[in-house]
C-alpha atoms as a PDB file:
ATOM      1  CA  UNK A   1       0.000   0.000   0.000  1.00  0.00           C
ATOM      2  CA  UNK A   2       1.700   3.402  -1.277  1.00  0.00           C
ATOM      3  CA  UNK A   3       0.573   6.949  -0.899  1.00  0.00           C
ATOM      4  CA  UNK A   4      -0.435   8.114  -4.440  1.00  0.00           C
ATOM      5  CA  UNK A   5      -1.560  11.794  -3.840  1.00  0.00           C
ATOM      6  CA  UNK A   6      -2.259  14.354  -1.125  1.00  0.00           C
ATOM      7  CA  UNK A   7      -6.116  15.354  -0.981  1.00  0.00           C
ATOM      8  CA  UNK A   8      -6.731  18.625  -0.733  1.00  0.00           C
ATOM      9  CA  UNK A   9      -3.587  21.359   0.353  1.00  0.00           C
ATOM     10  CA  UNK A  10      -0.859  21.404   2.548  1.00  0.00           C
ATOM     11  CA  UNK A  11      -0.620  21.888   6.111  1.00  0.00           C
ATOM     12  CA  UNK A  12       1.481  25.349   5.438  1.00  0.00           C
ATOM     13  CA  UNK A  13      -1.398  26.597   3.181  1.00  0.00           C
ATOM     14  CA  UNK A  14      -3.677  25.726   5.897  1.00  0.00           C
ATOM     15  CA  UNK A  15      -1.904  28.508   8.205  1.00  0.00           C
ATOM     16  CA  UNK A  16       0.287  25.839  10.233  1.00  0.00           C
ATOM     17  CA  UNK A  17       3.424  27.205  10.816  1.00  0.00           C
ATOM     18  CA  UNK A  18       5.869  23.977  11.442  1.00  0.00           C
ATOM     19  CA  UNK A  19       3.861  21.973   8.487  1.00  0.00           C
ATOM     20  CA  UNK A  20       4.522  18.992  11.052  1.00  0.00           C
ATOM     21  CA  UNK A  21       1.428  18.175  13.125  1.00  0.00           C
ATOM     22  CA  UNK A  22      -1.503  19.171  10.677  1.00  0.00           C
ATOM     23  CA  UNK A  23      -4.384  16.881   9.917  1.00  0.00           C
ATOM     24  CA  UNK A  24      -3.980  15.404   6.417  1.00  0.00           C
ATOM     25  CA  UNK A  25      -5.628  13.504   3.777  1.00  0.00           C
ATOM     26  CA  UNK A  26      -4.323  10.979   1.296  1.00  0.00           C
ATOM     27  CA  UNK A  27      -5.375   8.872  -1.607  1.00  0.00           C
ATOM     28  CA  UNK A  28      -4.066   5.273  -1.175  1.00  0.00           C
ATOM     29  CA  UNK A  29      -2.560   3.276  -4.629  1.00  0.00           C
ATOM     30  CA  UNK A  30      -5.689   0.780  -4.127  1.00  0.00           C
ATOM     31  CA  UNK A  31      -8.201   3.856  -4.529  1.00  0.00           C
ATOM     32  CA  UNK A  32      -8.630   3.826  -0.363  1.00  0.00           C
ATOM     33  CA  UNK A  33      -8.182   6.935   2.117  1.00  0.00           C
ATOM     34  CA  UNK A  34      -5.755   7.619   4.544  1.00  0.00           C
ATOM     35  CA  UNK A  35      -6.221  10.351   7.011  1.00  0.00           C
ATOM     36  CA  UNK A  36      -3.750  11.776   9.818  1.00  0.00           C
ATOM     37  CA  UNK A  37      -5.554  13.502  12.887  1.00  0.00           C
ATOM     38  CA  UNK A  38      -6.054  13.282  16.439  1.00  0.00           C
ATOM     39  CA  UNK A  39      -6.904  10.301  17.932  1.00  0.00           C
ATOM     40  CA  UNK A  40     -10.224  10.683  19.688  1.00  0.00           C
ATOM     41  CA  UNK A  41     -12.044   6.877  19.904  1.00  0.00           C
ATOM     42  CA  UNK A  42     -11.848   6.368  23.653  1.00  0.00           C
ATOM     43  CA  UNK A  43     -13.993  10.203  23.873  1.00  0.00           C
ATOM     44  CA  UNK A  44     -16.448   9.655  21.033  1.00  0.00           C
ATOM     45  CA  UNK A  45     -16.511   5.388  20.683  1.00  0.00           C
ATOM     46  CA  UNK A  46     -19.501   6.340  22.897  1.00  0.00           C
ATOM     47  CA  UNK A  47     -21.222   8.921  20.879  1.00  0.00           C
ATOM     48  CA  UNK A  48     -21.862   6.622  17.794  1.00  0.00           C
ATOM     49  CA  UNK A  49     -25.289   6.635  16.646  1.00  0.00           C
ATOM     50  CA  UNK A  50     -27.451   3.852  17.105  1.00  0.00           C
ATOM     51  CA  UNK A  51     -26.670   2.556  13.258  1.00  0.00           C
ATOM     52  CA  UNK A  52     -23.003   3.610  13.187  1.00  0.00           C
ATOM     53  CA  UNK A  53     -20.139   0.848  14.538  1.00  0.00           C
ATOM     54  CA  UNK A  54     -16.299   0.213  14.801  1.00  0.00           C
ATOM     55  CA  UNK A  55     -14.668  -2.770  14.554  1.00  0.00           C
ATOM     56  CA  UNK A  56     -11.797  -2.940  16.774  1.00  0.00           C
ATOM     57  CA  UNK A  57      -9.067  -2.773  14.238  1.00  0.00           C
ATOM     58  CA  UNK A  58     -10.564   1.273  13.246  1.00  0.00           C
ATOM     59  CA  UNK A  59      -9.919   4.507  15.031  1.00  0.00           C
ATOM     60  CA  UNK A  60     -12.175   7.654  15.420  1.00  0.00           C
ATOM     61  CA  UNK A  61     -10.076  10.855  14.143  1.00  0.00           C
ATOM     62  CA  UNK A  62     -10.704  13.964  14.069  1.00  0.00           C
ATOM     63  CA  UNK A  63      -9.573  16.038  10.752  1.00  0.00           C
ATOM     64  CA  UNK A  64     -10.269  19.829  10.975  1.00  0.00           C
ATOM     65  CA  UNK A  65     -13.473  21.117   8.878  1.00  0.00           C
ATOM     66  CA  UNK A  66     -10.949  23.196   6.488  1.00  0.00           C
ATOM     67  CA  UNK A  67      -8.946  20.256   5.984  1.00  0.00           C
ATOM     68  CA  UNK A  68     -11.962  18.679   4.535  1.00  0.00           C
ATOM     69  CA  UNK A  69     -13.501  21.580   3.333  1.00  0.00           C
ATOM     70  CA  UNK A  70     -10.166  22.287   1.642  1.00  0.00           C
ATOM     71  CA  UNK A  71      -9.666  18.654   0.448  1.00  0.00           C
ATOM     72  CA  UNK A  72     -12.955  18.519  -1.514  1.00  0.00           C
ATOM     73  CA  UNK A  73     -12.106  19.864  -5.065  1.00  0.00           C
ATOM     74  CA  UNK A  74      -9.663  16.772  -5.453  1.00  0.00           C
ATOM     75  CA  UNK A  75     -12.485  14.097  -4.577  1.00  0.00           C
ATOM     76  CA  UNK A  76     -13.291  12.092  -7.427  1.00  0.00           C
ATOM     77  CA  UNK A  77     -16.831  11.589  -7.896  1.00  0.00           C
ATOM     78  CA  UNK A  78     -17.018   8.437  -8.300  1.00  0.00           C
END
């Protein structure tokens, strides 16, 4: 598995100064998602809605709303 493409633009353009410890989003060689952000599953494991679950193997993270918001022109559609 092999990071094709950043999602989106980088940390510095995002206003973080070091460019070291900013959420991030990645498209994956097998068409999958990887995202770096803060680990958060032991405060909202909890908060899941009724139809929403985690397998033990996954992680809730929390990515800023401008990374998103910022990553969405490069999502392909489809």
């Amino acid at each position: 598995m092999k990071i094709v493409r950043r999602i989106g633009v980088p940390p510095r353009e995002r206003g973080s100064l070091s460019g070291e410890t900013c959420p991030d989003v990645f498209e994956l060689d097998n068409g999958d998602f990887a995202v770096v952000g803060t680990e958060a599953t032991d405060t909202l494991d909890g908060e899941l809605p009724p139809d929403a679950a985690r397998a033990e193997h996954e992680r809730i993270v929390i990515v800023s709303r401008e990374t998103l918001i910022r990553a969405k022109a490069d999502l392909p559609d489809a």
